[in-house]
PDB file of N, CA and C in Angstrom:
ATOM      1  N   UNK A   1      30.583   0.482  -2.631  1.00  0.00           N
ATOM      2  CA  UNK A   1      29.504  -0.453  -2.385  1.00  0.00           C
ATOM      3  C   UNK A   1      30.003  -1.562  -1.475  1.00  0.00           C
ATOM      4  N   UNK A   2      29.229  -1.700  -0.478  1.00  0.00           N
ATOM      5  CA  UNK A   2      29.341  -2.881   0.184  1.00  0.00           C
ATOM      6  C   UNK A   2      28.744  -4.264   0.530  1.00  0.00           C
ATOM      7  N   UNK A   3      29.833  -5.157   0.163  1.00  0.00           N
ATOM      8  CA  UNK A   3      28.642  -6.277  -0.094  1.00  0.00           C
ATOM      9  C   UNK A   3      28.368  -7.300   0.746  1.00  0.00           C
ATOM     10  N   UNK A   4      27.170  -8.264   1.332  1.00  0.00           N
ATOM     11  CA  UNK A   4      26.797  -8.743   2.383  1.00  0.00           C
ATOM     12  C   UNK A   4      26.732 -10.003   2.281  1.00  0.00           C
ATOM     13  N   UNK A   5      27.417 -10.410   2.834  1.00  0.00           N
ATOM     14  CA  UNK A   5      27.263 -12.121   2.519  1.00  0.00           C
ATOM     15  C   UNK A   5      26.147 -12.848   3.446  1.00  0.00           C
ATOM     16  N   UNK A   6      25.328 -12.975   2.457  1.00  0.00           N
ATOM     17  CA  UNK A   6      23.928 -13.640   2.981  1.00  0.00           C
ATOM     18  C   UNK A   6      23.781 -15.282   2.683  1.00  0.00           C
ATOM     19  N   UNK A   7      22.941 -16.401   3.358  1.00  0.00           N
ATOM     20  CA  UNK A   7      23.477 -17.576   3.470  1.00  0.00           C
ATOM     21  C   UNK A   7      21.789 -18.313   3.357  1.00  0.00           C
ATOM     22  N   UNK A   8      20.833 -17.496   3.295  1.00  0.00           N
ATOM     23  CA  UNK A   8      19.289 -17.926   3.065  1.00  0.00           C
ATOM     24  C   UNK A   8      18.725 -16.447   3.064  1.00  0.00           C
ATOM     25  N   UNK A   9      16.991 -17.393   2.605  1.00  0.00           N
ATOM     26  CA  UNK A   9      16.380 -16.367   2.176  1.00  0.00           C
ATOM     27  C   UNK A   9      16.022 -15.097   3.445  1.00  0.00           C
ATOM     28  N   UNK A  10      15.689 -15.300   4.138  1.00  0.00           N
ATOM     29  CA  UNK A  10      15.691 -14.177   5.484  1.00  0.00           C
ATOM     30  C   UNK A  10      16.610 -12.818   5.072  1.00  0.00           C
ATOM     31  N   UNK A  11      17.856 -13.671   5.217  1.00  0.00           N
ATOM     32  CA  UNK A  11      19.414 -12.705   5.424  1.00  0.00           C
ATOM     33  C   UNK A  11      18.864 -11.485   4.523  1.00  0.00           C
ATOM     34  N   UNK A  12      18.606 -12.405   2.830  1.00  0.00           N
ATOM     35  CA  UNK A  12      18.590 -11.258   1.419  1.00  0.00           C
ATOM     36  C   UNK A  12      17.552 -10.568   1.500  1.00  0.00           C
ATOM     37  N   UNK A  13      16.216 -10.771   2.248  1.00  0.00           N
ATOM     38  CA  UNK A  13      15.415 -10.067   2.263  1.00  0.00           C
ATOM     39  C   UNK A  13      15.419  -8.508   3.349  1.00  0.00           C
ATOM     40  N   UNK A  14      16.426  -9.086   4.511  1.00  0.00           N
ATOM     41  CA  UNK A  14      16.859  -8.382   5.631  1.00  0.00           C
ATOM     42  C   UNK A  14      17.700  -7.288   4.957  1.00  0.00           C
ATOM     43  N   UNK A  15      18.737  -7.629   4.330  1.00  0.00           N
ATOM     44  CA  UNK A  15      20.061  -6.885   3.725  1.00  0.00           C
ATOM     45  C   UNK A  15      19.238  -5.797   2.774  1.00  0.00           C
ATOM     46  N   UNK A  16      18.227  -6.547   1.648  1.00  0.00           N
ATOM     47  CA  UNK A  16      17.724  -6.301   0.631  1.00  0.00           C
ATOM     48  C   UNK A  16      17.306  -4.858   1.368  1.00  0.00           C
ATOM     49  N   UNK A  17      15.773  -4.845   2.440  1.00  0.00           N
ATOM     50  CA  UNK A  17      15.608  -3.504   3.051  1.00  0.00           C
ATOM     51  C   UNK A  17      16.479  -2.890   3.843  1.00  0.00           C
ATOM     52  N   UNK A  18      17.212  -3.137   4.069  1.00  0.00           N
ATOM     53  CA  UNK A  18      18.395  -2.136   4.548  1.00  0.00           C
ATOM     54  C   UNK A  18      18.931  -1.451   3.415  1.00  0.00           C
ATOM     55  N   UNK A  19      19.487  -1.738   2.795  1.00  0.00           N
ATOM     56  CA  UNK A  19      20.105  -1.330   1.142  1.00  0.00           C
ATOM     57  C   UNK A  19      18.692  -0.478   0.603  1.00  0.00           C
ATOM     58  N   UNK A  20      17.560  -0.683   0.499  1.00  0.00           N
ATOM     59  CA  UNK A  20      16.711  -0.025   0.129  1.00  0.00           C
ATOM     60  C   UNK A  20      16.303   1.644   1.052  1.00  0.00           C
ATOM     61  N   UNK A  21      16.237   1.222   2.374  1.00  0.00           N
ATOM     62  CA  UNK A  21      16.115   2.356   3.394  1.00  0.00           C
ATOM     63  C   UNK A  21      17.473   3.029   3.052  1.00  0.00           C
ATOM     64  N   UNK A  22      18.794   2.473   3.272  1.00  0.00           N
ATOM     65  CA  UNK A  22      19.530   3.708   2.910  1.00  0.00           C
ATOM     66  C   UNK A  22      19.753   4.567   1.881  1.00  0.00           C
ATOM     67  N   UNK A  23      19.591   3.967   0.901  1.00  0.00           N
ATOM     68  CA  UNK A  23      19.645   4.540  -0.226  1.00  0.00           C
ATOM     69  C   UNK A  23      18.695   5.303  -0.711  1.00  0.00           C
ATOM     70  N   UNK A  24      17.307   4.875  -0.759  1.00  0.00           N
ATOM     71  CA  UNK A  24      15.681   6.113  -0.938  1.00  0.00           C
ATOM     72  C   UNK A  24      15.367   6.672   0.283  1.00  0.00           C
ATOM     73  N   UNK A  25      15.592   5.757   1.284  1.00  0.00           N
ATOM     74  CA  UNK A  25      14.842   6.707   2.975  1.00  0.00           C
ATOM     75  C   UNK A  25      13.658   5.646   3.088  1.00  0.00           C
ATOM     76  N   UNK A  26      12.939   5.967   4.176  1.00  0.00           N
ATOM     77  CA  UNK A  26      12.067   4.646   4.412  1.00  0.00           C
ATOM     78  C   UNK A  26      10.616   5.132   3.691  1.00  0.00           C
ATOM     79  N   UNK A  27      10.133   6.534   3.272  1.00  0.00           N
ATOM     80  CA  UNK A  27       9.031   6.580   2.924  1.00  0.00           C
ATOM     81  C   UNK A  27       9.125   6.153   0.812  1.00  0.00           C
ATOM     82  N   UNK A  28      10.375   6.554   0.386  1.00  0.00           N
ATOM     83  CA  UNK A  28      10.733   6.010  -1.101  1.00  0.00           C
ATOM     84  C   UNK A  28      11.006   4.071  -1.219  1.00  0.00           C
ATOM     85  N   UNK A  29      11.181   3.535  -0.258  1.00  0.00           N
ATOM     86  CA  UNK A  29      11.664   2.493  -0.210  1.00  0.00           C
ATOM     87  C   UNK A  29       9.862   1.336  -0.035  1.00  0.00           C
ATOM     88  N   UNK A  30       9.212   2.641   0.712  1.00  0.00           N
ATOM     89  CA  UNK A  30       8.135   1.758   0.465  1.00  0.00           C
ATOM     90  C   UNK A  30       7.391   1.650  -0.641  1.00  0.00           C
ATOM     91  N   UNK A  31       7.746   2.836  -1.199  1.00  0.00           N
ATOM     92  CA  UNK A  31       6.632   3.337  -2.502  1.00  0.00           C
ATOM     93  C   UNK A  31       7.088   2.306  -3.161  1.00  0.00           C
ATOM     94  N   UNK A  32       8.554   2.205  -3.486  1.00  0.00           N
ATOM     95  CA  UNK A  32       9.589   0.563  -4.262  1.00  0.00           C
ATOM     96  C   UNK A  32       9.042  -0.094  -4.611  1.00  0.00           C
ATOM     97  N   UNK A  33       9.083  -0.667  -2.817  1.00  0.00           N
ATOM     98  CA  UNK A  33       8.266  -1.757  -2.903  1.00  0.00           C
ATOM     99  C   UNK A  33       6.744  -2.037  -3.645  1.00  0.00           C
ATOM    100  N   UNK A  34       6.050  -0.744  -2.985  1.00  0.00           N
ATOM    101  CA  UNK A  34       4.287  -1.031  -3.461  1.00  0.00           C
ATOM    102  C   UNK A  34       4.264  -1.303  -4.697  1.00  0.00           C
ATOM    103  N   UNK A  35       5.351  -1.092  -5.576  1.00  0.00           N
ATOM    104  CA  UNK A  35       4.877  -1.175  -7.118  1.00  0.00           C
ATOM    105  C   UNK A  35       5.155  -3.013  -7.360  1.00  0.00           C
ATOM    106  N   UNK A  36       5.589  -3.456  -6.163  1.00  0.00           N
ATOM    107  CA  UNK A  36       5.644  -4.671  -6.390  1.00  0.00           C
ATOM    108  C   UNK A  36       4.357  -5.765  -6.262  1.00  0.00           C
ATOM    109  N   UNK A  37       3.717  -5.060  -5.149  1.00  0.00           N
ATOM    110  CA  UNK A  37       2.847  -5.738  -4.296  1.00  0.00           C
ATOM    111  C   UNK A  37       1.259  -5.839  -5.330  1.00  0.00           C
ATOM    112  N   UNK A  38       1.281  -4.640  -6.402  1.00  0.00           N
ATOM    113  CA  UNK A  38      -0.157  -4.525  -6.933  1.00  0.00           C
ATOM    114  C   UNK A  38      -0.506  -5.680  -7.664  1.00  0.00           C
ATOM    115  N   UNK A  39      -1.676  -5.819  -7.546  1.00  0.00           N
ATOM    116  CA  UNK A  39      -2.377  -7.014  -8.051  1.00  0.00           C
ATOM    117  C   UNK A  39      -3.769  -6.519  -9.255  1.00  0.00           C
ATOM    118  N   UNK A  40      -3.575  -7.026  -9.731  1.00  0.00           N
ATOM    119  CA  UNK A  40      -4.921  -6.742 -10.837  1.00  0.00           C
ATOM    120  C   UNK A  40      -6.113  -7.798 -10.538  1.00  0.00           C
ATOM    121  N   UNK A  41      -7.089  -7.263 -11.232  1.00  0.00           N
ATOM    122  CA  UNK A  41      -8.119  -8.275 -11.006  1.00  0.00           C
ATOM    123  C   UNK A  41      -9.004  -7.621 -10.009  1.00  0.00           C
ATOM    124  N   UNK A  42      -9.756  -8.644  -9.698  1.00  0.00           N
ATOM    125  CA  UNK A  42     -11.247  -8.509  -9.100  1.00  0.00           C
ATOM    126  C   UNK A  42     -11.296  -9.798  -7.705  1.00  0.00           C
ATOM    127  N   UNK A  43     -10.199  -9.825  -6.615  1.00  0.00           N
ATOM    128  CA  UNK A  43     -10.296 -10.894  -5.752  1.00  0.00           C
ATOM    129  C   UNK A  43     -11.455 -11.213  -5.047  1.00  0.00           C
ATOM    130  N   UNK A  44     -12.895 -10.813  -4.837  1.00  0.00           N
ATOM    131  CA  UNK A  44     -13.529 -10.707  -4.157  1.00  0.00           C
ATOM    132  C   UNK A  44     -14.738 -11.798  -5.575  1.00  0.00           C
ATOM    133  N   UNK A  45     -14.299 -11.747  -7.099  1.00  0.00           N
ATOM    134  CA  UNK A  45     -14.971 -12.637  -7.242  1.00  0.00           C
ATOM    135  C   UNK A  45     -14.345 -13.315  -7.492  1.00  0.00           C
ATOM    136  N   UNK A  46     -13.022 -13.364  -7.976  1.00  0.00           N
ATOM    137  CA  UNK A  46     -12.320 -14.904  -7.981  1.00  0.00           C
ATOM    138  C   UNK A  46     -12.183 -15.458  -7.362  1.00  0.00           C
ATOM    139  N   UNK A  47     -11.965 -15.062  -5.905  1.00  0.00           N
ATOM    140  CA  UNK A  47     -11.864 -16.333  -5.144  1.00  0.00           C
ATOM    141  C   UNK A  47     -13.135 -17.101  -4.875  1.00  0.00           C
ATOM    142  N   UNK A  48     -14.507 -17.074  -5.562  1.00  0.00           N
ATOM    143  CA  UNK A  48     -15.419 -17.832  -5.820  1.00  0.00           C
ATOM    144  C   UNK A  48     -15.519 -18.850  -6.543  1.00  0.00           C
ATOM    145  N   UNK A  49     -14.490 -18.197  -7.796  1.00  0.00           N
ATOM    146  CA  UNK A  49     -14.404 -19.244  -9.027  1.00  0.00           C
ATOM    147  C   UNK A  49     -13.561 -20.647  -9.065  1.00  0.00           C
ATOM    148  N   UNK A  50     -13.069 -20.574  -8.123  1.00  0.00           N
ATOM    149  CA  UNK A  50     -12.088 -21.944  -7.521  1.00  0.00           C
ATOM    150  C   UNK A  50     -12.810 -22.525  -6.066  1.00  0.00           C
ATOM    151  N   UNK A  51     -12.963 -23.888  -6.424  1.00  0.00           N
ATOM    152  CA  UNK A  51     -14.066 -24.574  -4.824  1.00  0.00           C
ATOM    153  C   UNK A  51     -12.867 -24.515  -3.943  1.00  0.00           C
ATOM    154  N   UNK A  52     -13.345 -23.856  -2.854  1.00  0.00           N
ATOM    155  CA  UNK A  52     -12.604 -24.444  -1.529  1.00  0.00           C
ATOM    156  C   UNK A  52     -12.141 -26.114  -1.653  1.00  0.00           C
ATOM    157  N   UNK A  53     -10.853 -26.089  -1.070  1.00  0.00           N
ATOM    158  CA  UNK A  53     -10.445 -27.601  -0.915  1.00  0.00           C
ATOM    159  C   UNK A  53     -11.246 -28.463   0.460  1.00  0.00           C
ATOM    160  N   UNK A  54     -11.494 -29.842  -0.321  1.00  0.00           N
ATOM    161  CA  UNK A  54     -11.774 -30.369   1.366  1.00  0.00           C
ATOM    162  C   UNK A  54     -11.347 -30.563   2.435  1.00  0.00           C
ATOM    163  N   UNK A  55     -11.410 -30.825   3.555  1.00  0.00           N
ATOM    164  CA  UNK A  55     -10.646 -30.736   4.738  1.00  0.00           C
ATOM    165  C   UNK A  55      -9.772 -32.136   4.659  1.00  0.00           C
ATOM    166  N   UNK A  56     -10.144 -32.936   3.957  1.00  0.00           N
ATOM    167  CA  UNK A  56      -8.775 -34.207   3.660  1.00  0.00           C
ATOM    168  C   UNK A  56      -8.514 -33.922   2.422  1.00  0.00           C
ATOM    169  N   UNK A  57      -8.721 -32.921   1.826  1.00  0.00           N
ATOM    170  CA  UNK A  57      -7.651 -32.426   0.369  1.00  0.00           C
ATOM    171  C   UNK A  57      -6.727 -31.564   1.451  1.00  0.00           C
ATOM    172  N   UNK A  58      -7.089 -30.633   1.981  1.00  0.00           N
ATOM    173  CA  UNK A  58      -6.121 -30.324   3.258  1.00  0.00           C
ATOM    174  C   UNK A  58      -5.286 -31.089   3.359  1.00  0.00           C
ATOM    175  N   UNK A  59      -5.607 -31.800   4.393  1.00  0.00           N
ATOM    176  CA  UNK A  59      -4.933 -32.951   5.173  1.00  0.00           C
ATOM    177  C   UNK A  59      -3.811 -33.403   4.670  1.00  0.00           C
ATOM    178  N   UNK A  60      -4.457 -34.377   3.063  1.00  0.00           N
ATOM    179  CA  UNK A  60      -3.389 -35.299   2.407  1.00  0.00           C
ATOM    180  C   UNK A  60      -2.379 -33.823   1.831  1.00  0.00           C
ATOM    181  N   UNK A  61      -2.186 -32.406   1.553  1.00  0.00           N
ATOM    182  CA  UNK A  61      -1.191 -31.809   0.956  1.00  0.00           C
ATOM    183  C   UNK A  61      -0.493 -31.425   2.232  1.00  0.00           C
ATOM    184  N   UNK A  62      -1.086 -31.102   3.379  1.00  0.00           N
ATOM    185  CA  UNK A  62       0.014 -31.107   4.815  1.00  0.00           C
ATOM    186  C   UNK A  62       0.871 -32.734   4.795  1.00  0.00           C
ATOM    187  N   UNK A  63       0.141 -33.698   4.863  1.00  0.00           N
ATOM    188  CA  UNK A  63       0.901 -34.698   4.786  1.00  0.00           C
ATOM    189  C   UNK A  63       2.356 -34.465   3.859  1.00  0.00           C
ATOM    190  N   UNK A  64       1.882 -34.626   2.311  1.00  0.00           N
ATOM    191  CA  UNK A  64       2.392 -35.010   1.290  1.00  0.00           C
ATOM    192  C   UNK A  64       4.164 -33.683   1.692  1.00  0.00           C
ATOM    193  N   UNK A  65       3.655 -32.833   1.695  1.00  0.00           N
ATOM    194  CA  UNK A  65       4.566 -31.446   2.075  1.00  0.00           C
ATOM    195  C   UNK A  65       5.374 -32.120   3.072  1.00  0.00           C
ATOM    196  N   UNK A  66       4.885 -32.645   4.201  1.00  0.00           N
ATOM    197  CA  UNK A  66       5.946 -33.266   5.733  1.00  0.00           C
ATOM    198  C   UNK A  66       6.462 -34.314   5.127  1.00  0.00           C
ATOM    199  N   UNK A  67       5.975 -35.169   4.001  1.00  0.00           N
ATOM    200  CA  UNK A  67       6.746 -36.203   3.399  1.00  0.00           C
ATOM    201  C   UNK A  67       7.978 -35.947   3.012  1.00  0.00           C
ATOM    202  N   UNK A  68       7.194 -34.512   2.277  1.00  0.00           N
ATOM    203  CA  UNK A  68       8.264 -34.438   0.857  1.00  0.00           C
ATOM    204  C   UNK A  68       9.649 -33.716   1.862  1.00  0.00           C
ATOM    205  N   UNK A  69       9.452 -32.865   2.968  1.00  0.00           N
ATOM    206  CA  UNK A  69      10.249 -32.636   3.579  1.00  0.00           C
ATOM    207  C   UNK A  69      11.478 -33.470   4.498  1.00  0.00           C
ATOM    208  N   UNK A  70      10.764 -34.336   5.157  1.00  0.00           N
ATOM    209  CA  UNK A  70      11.030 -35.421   5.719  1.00  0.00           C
ATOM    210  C   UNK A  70      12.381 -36.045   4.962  1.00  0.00           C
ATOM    211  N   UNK A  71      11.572 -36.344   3.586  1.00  0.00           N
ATOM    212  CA  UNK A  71      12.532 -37.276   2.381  1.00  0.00           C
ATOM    213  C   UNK A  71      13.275 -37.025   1.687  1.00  0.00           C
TER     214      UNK A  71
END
């Protein structure tokens, strides 16, 4: 086994499908994955059940985010 010294999230996700393609092949590596991706539920009415945000509820969480980054 060989191991990859990764330094952020990119690298492990990069390494991660490589290690996956070699080892299953690229059509097993996706199936892998898909069992990750499924979602339950009904999205077409939940996303009704939560109000859209306002365009300065927007605003102030882009702000607050460049703050929090910033600081």
């Amino acid at each position: 086994m060989v191991r990859v010294n990764v330094n952020n999230d990119v690298n492990v996700r990069i390494a991660g499908h490589a290690a996956l393609r070699e080892a299953l092949g690229v059509d097993n590596s996706v199936r892998f994955m898909q069992q990750f991706w499924y979602r339950s539920g009904d999205y077409t009415k939940e996303k009704y059940e939560k109000p859209e945000p306002s365009r300065e509820e927007v605003i102030a969480r882009i702000m607050a985010n460049r703050a929090q980054k910033a600081g």
